[in-house]
PDB file of N, CA and C in Angstrom:
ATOM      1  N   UNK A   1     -51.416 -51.411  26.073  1.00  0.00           N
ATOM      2  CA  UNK A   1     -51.698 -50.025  25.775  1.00  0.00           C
ATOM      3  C   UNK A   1     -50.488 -49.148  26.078  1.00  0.00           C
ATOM      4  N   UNK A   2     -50.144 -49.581  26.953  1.00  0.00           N
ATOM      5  CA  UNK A   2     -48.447 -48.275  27.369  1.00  0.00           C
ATOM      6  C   UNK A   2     -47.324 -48.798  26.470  1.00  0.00           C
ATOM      7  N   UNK A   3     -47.349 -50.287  26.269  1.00  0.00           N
ATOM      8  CA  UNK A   3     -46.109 -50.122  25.109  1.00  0.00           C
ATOM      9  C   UNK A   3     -46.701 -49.888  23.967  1.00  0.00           C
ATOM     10  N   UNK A   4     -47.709 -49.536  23.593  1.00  0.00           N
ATOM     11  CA  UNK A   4     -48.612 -48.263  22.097  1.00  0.00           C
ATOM     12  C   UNK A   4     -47.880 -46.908  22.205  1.00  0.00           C
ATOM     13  N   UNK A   5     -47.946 -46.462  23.876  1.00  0.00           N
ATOM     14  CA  UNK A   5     -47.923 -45.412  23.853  1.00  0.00           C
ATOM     15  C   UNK A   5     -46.235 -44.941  24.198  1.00  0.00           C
ATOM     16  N   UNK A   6     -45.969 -46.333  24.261  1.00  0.00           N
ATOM     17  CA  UNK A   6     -44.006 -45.381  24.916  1.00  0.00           C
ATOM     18  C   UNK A   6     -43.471 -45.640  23.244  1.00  0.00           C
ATOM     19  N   UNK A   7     -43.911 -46.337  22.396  1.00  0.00           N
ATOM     20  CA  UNK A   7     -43.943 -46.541  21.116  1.00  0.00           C
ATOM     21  C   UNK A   7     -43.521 -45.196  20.311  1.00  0.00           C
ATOM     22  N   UNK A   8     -44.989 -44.908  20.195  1.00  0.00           N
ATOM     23  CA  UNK A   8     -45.204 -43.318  19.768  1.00  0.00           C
ATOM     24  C   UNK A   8     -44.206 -42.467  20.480  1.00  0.00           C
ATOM     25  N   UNK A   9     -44.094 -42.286  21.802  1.00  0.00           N
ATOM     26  CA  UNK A   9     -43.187 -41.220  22.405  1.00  0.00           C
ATOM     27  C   UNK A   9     -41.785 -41.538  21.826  1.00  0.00           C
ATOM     28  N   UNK A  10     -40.998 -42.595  21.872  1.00  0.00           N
ATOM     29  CA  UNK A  10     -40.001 -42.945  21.135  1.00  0.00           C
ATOM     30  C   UNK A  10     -39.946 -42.565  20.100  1.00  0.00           C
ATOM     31  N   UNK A  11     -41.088 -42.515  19.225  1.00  0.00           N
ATOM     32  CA  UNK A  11     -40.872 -42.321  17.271  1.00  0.00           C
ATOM     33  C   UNK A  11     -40.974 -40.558  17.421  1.00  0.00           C
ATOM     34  N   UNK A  12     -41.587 -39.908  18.018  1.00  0.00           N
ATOM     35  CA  UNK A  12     -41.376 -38.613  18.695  1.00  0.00           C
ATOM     36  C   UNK A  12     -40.176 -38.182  19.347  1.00  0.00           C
ATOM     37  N   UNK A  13     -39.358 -38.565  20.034  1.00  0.00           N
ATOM     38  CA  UNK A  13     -38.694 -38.077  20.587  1.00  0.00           C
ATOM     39  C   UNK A  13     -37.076 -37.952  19.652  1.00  0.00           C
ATOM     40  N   UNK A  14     -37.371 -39.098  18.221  1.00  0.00           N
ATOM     41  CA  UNK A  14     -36.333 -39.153  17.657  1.00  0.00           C
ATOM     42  C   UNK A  14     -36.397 -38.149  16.517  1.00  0.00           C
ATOM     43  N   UNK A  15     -37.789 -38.052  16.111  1.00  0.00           N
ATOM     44  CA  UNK A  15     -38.147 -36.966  15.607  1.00  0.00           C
ATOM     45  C   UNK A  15     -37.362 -35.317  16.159  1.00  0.00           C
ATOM     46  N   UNK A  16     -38.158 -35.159  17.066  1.00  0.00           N
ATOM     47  CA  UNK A  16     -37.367 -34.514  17.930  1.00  0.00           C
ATOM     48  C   UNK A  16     -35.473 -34.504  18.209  1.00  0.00           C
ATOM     49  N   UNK A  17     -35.116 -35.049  18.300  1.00  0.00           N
ATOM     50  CA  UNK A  17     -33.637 -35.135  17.843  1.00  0.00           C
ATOM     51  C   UNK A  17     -33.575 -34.621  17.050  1.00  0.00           C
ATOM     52  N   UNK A  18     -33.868 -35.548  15.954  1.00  0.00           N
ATOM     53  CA  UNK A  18     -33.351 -35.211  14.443  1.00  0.00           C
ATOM     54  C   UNK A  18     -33.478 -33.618  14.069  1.00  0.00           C
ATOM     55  N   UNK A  19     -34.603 -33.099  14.558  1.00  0.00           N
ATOM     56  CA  UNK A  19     -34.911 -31.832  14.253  1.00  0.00           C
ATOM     57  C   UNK A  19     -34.311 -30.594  14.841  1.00  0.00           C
ATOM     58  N   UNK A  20     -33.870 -31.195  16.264  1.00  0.00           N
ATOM     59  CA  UNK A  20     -32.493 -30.078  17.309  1.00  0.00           C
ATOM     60  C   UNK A  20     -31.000 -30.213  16.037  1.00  0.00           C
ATOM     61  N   UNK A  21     -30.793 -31.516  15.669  1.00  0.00           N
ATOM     62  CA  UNK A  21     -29.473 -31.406  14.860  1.00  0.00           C
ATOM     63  C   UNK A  21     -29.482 -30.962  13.957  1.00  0.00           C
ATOM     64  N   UNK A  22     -30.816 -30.807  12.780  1.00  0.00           N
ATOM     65  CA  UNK A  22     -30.581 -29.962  11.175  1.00  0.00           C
ATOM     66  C   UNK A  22     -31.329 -28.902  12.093  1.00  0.00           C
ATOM     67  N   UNK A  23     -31.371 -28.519  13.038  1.00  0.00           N
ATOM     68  CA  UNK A  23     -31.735 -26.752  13.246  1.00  0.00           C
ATOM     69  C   UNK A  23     -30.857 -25.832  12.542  1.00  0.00           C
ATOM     70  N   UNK A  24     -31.872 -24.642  11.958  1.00  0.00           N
ATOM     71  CA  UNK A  24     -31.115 -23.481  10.921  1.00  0.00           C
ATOM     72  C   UNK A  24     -30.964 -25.013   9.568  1.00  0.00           C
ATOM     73  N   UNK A  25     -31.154 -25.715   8.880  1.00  0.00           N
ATOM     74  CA  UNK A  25     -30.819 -26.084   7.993  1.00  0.00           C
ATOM     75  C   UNK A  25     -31.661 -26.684   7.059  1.00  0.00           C
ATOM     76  N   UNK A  26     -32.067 -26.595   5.658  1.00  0.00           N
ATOM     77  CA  UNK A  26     -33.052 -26.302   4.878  1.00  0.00           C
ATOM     78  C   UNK A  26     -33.368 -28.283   4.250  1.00  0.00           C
ATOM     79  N   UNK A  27     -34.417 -27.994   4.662  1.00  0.00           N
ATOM     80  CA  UNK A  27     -34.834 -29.538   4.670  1.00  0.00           C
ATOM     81  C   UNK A  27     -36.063 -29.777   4.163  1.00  0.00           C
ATOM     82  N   UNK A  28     -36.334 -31.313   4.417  1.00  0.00           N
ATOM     83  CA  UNK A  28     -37.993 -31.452   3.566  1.00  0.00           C
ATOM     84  C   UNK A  28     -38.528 -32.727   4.850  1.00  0.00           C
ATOM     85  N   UNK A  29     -39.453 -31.825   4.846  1.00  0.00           N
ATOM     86  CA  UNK A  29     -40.467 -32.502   6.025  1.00  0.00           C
ATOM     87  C   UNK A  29     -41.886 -33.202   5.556  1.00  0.00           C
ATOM     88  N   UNK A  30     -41.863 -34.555   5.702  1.00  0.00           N
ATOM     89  CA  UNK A  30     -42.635 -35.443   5.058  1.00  0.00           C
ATOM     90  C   UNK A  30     -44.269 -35.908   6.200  1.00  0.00           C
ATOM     91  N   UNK A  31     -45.320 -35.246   5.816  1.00  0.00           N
ATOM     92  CA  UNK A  31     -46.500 -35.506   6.846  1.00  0.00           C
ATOM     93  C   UNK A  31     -46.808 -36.828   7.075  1.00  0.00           C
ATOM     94  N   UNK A  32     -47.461 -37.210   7.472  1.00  0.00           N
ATOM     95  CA  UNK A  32     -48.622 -38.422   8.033  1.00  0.00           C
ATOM     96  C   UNK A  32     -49.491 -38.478   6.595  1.00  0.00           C
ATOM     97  N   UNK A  33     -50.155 -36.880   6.241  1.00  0.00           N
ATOM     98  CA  UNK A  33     -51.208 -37.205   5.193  1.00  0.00           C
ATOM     99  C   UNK A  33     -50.863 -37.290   3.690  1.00  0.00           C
ATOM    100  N   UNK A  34     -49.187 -37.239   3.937  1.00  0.00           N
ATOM    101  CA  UNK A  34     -49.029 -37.791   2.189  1.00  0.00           C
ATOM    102  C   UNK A  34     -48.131 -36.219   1.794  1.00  0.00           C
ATOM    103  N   UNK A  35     -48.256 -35.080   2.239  1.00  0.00           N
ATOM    104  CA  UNK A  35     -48.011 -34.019   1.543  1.00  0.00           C
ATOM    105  C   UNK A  35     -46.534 -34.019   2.117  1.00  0.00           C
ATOM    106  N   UNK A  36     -45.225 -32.860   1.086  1.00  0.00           N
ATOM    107  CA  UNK A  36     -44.198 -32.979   1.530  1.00  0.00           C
ATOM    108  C   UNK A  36     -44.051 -31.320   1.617  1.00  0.00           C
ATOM    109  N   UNK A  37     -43.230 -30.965   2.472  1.00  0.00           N
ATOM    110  CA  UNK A  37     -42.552 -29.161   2.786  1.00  0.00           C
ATOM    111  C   UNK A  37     -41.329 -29.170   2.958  1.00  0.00           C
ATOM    112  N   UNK A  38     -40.740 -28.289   2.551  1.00  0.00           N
ATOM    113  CA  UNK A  38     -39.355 -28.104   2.662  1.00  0.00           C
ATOM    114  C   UNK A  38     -39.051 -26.455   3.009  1.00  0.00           C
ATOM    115  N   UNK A  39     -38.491 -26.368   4.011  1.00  0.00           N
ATOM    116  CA  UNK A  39     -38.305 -25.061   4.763  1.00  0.00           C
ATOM    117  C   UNK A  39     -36.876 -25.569   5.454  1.00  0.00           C
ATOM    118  N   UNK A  40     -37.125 -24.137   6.069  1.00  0.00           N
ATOM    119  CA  UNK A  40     -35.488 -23.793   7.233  1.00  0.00           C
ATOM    120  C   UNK A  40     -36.244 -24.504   8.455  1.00  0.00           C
ATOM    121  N   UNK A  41     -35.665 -25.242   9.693  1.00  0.00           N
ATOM    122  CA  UNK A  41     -36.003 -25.185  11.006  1.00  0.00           C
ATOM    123  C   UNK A  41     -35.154 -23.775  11.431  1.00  0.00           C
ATOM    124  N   UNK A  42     -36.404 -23.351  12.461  1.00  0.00           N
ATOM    125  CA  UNK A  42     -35.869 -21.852  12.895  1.00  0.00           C
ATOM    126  C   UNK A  42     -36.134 -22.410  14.436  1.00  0.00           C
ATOM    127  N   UNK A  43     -36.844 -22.980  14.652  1.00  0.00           N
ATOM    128  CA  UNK A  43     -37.024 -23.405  16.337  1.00  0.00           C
ATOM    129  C   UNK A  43     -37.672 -24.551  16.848  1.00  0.00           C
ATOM    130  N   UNK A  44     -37.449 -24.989  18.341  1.00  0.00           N
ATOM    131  CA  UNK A  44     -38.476 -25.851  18.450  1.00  0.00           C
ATOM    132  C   UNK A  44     -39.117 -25.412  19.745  1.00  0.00           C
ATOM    133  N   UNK A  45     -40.847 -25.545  19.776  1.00  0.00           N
ATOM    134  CA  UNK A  45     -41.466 -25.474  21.408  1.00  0.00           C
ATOM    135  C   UNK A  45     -42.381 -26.506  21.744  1.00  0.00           C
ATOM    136  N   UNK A  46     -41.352 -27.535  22.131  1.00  0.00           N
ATOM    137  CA  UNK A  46     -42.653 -28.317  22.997  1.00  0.00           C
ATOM    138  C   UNK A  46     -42.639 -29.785  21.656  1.00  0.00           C
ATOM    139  N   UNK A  47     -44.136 -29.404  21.226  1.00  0.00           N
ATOM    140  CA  UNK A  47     -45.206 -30.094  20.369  1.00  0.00           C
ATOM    141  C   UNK A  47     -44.550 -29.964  19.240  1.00  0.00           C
ATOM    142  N   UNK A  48     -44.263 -28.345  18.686  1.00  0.00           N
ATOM    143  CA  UNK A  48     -43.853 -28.223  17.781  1.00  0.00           C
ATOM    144  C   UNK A  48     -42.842 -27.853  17.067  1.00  0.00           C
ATOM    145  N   UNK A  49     -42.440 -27.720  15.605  1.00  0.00           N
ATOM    146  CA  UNK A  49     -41.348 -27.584  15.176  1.00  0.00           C
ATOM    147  C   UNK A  49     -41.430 -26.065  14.430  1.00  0.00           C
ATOM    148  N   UNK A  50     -40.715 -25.145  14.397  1.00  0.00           N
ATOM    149  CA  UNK A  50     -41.453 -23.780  14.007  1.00  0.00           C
ATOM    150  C   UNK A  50     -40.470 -23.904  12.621  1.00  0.00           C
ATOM    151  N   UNK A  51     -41.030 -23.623  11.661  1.00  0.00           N
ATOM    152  CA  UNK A  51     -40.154 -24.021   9.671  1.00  0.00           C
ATOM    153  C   UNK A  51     -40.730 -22.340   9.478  1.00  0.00           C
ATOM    154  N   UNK A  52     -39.332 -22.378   8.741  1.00  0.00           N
ATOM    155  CA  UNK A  52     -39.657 -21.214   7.617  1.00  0.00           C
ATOM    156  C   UNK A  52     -39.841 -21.697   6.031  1.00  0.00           C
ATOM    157  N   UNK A  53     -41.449 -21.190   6.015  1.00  0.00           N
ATOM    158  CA  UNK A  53     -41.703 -22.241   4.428  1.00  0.00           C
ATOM    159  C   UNK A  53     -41.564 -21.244   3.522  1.00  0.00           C
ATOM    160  N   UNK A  54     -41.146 -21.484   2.549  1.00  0.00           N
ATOM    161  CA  UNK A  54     -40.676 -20.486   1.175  1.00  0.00           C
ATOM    162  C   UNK A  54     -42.277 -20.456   0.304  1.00  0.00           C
ATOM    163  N   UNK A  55     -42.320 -18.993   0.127  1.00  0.00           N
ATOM    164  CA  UNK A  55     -43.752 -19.148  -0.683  1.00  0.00           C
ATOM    165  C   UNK A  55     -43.031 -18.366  -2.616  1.00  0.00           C
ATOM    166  N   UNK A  56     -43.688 -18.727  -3.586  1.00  0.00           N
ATOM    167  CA  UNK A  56     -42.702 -17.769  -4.645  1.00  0.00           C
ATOM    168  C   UNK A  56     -43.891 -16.828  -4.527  1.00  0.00           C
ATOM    169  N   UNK A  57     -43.677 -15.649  -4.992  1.00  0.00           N
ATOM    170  CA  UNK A  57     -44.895 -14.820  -4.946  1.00  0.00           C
ATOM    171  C   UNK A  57     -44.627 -14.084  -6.356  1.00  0.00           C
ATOM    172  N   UNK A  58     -45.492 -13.770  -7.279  1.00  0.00           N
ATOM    173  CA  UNK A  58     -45.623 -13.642  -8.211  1.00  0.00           C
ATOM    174  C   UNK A  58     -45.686 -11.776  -8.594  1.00  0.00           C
ATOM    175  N   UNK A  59     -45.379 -10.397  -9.113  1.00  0.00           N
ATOM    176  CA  UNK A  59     -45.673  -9.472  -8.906  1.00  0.00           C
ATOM    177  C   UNK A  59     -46.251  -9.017 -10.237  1.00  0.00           C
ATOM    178  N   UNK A  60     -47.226  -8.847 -10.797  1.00  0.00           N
ATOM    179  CA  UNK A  60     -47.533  -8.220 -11.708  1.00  0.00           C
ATOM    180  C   UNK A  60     -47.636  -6.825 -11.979  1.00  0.00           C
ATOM    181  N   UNK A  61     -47.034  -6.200 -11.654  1.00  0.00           N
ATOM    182  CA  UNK A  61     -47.434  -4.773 -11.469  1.00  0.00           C
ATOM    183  C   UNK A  61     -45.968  -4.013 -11.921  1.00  0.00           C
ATOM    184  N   UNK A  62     -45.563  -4.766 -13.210  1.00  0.00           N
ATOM    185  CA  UNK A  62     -44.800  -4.199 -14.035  1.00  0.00           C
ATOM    186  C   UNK A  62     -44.834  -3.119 -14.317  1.00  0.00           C
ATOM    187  N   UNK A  63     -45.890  -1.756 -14.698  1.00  0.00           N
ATOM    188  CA  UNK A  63     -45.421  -0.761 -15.379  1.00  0.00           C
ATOM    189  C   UNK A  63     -45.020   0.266 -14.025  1.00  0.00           C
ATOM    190  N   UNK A  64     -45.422   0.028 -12.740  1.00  0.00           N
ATOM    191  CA  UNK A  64     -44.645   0.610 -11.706  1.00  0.00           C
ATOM    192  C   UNK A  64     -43.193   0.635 -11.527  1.00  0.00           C
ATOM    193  N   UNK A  65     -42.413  -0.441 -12.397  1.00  0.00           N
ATOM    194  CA  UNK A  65     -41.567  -0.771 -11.993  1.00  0.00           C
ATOM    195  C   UNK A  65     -40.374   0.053 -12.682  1.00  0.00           C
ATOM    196  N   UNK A  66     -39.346   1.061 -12.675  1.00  0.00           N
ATOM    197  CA  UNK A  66     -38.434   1.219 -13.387  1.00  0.00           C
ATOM    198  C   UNK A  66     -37.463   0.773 -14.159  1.00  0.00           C
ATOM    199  N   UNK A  67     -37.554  -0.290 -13.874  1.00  0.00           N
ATOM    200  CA  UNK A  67     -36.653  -1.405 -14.613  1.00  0.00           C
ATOM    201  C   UNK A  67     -36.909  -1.705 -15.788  1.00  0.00           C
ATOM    202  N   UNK A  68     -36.598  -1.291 -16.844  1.00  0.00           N
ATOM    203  CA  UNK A  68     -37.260  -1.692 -18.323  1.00  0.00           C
ATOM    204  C   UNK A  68     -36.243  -2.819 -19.334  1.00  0.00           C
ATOM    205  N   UNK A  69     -35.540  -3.404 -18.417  1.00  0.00           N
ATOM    206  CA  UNK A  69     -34.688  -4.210 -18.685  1.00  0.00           C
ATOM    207  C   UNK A  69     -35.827  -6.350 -18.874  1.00  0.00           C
ATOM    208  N   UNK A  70     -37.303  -6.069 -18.230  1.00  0.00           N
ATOM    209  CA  UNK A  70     -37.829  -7.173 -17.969  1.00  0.00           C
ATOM    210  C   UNK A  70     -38.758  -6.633 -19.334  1.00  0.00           C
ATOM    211  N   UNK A  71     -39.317  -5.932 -20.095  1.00  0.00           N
ATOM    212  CA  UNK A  71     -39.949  -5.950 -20.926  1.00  0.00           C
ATOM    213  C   UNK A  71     -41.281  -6.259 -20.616  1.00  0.00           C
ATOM    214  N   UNK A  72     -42.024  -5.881 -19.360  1.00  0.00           N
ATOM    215  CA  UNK A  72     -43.166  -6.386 -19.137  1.00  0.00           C
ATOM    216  C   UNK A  72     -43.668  -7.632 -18.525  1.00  0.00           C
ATOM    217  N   UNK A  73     -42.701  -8.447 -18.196  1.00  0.00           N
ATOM    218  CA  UNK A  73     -42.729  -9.641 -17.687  1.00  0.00           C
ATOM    219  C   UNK A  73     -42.722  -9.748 -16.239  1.00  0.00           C
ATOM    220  N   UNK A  74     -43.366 -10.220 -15.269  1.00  0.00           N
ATOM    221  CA  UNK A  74     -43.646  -9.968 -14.025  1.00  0.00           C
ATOM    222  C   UNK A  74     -42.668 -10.468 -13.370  1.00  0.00           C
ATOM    223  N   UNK A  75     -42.401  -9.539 -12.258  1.00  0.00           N
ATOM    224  CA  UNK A  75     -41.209 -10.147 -11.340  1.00  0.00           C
ATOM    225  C   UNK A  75     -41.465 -11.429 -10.267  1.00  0.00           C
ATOM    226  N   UNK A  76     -40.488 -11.899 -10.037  1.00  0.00           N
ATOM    227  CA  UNK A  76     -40.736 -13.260  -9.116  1.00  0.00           C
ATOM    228  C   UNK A  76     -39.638 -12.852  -7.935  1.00  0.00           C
ATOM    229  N   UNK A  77     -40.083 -13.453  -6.759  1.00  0.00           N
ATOM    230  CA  UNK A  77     -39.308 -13.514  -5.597  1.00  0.00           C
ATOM    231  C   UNK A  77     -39.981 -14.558  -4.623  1.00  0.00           C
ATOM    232  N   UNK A  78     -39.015 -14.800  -3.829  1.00  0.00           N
ATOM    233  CA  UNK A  78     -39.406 -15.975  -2.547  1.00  0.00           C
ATOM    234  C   UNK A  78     -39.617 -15.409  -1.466  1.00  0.00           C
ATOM    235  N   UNK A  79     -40.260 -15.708  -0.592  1.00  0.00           N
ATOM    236  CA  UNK A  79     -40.639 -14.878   0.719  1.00  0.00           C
ATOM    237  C   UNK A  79     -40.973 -16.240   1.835  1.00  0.00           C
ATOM    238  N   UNK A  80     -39.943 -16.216   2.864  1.00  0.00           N
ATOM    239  CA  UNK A  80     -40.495 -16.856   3.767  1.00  0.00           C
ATOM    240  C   UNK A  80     -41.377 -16.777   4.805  1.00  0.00           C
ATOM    241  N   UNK A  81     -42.397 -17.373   5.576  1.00  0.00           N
ATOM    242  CA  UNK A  81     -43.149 -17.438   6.571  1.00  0.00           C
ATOM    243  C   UNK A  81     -42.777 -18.593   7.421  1.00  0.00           C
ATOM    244  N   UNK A  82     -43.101 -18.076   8.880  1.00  0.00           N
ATOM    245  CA  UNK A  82     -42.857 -18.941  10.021  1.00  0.00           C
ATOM    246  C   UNK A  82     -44.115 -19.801   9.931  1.00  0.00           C
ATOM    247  N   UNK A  83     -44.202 -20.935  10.173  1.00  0.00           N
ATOM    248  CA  UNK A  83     -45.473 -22.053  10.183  1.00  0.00           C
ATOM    249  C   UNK A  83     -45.187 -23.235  11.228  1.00  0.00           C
ATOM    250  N   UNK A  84     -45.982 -22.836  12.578  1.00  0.00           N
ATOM    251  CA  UNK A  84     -46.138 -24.127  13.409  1.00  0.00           C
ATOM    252  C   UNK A  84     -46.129 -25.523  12.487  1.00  0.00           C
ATOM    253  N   UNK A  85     -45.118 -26.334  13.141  1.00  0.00           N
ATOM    254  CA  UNK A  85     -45.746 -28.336  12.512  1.00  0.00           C
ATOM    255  C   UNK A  85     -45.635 -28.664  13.787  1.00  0.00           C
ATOM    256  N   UNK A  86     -47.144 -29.087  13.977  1.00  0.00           N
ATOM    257  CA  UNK A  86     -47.036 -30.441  15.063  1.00  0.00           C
ATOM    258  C   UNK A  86     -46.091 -31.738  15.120  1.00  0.00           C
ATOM    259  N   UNK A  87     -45.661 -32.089  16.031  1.00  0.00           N
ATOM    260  CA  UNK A  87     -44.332 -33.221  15.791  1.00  0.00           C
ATOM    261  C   UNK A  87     -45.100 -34.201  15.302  1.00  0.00           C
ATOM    262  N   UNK A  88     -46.210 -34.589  16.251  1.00  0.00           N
ATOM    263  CA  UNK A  88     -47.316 -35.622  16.099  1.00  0.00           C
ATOM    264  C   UNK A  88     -47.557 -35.665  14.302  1.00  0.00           C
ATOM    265  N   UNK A  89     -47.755 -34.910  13.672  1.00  0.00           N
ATOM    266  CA  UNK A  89     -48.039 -35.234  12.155  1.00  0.00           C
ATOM    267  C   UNK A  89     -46.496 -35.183  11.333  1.00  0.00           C
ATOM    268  N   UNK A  90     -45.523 -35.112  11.756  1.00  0.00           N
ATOM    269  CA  UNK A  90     -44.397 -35.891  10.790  1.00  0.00           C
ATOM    270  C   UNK A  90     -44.095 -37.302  10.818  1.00  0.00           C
ATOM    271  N   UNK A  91     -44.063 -37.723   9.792  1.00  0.00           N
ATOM    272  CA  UNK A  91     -43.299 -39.492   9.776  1.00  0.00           C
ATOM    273  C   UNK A  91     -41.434 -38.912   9.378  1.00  0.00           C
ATOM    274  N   UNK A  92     -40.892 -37.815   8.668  1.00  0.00           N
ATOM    275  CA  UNK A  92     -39.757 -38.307   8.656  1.00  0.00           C
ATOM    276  C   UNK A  92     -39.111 -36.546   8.721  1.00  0.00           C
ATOM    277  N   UNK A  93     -38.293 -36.527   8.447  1.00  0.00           N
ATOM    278  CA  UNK A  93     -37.354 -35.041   8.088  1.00  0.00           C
ATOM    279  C   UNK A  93     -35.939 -35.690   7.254  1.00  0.00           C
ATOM    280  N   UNK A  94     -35.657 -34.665   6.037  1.00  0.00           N
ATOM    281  CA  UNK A  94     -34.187 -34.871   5.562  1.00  0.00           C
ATOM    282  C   UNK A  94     -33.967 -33.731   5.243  1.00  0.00           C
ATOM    283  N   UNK A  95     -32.527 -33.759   5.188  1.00  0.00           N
ATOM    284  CA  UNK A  95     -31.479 -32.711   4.493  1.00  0.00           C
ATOM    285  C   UNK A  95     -31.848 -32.743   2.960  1.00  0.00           C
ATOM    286  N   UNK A  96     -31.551 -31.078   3.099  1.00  0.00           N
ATOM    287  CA  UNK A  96     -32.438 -31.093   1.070  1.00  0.00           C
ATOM    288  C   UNK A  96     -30.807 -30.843   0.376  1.00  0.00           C
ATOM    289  N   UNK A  97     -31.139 -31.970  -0.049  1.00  0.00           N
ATOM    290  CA  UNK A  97     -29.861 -32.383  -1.056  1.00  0.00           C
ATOM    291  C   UNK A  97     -29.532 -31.215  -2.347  1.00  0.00           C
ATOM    292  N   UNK A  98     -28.684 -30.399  -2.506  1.00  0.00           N
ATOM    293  CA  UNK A  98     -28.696 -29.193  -3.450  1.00  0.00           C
ATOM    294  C   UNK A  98     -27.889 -30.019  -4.496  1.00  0.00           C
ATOM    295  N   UNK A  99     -28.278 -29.752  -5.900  1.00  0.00           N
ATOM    296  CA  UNK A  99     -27.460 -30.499  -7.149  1.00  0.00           C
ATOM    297  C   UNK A  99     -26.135 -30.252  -7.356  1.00  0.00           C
ATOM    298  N   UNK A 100     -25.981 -28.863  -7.094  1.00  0.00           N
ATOM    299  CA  UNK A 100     -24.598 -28.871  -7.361  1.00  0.00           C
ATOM    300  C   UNK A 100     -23.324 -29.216  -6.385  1.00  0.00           C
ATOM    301  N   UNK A 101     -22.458 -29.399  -7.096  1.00  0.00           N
ATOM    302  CA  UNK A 101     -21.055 -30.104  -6.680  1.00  0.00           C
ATOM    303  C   UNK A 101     -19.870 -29.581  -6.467  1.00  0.00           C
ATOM    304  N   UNK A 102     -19.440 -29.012  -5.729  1.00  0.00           N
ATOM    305  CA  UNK A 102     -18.264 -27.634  -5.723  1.00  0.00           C
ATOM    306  C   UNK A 102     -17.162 -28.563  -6.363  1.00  0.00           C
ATOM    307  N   UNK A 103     -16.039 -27.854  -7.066  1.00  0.00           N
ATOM    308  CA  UNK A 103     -15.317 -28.455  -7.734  1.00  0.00           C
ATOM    309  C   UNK A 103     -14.273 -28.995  -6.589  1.00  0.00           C
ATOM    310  N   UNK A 104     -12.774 -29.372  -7.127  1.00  0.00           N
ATOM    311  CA  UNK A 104     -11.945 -29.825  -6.123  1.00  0.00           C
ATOM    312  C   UNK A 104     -11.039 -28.781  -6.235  1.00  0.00           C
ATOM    313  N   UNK A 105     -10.368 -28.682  -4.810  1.00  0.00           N
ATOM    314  CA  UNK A 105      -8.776 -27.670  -5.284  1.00  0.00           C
ATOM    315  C   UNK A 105      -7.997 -28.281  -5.253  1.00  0.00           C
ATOM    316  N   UNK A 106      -7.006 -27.934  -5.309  1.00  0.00           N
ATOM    317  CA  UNK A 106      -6.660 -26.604  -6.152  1.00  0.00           C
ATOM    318  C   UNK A 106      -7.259 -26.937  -7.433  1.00  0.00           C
ATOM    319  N   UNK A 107      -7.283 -25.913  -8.292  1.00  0.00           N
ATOM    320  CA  UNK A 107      -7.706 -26.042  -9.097  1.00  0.00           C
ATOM    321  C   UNK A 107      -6.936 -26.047 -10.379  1.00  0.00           C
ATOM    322  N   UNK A 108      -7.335 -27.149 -11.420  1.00  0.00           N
ATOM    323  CA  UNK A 108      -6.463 -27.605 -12.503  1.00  0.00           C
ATOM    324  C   UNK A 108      -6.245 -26.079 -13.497  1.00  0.00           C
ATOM    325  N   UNK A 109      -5.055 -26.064 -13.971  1.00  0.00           N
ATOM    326  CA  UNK A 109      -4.401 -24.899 -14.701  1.00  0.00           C
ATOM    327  C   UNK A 109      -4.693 -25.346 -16.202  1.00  0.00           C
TER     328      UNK A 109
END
């Protein structure tokens, strides 16, 4: 039963690591129940890991808007929220890989 449990504390505690080193850095955090999130780490206390999760939020309320450059089409923006994760329900964390590729310098003439 205690090597069950120094088991778990080990797969926790690396967790834990991993999550002090991509602190501040925008990642994807993979649950226990199958679902995946990808947020900022903004902190850690204890148990948990505190993420800023990106929500898109949708605005319909176009004719308020002065902008007549959108033609009626509703505005979009991202808005983050702080959201406790228990350590106990992650199996993994990674760096969120962005597509693009900065070129090389100098740069060809």
């Amino acid at each position: 039963m205690n090597s069950y449990r120094d088991m778990c504390n080990n797969e926790i505690n690396k967790l834990y690591n991993k999550c002090e080193e991509l602190m501040n850095y925008h990642v994807i955090l993979k649950m226990k129940d199958g679902s995946m999130l990808d947020g900022i780490i903004e902190d850690m206390d204890g148990d948990n890991v505190i993420v800023l999760v990106g929500e898109d939020i949708v605005d319909n309320n176009c004719e308020k808007q002065k902008n007549k450059r959108q033609h009626g089409f509703p505005s979009r923006y991202r808005m983050y929220r702080r959201r406790p994760i228990p350590l106990v329900s992650l199996i993994g964390l990674s760096l969120l890989a962005y597509p693009y590729i900065a070129p090389p310098y100098p740069y060809p003439y």
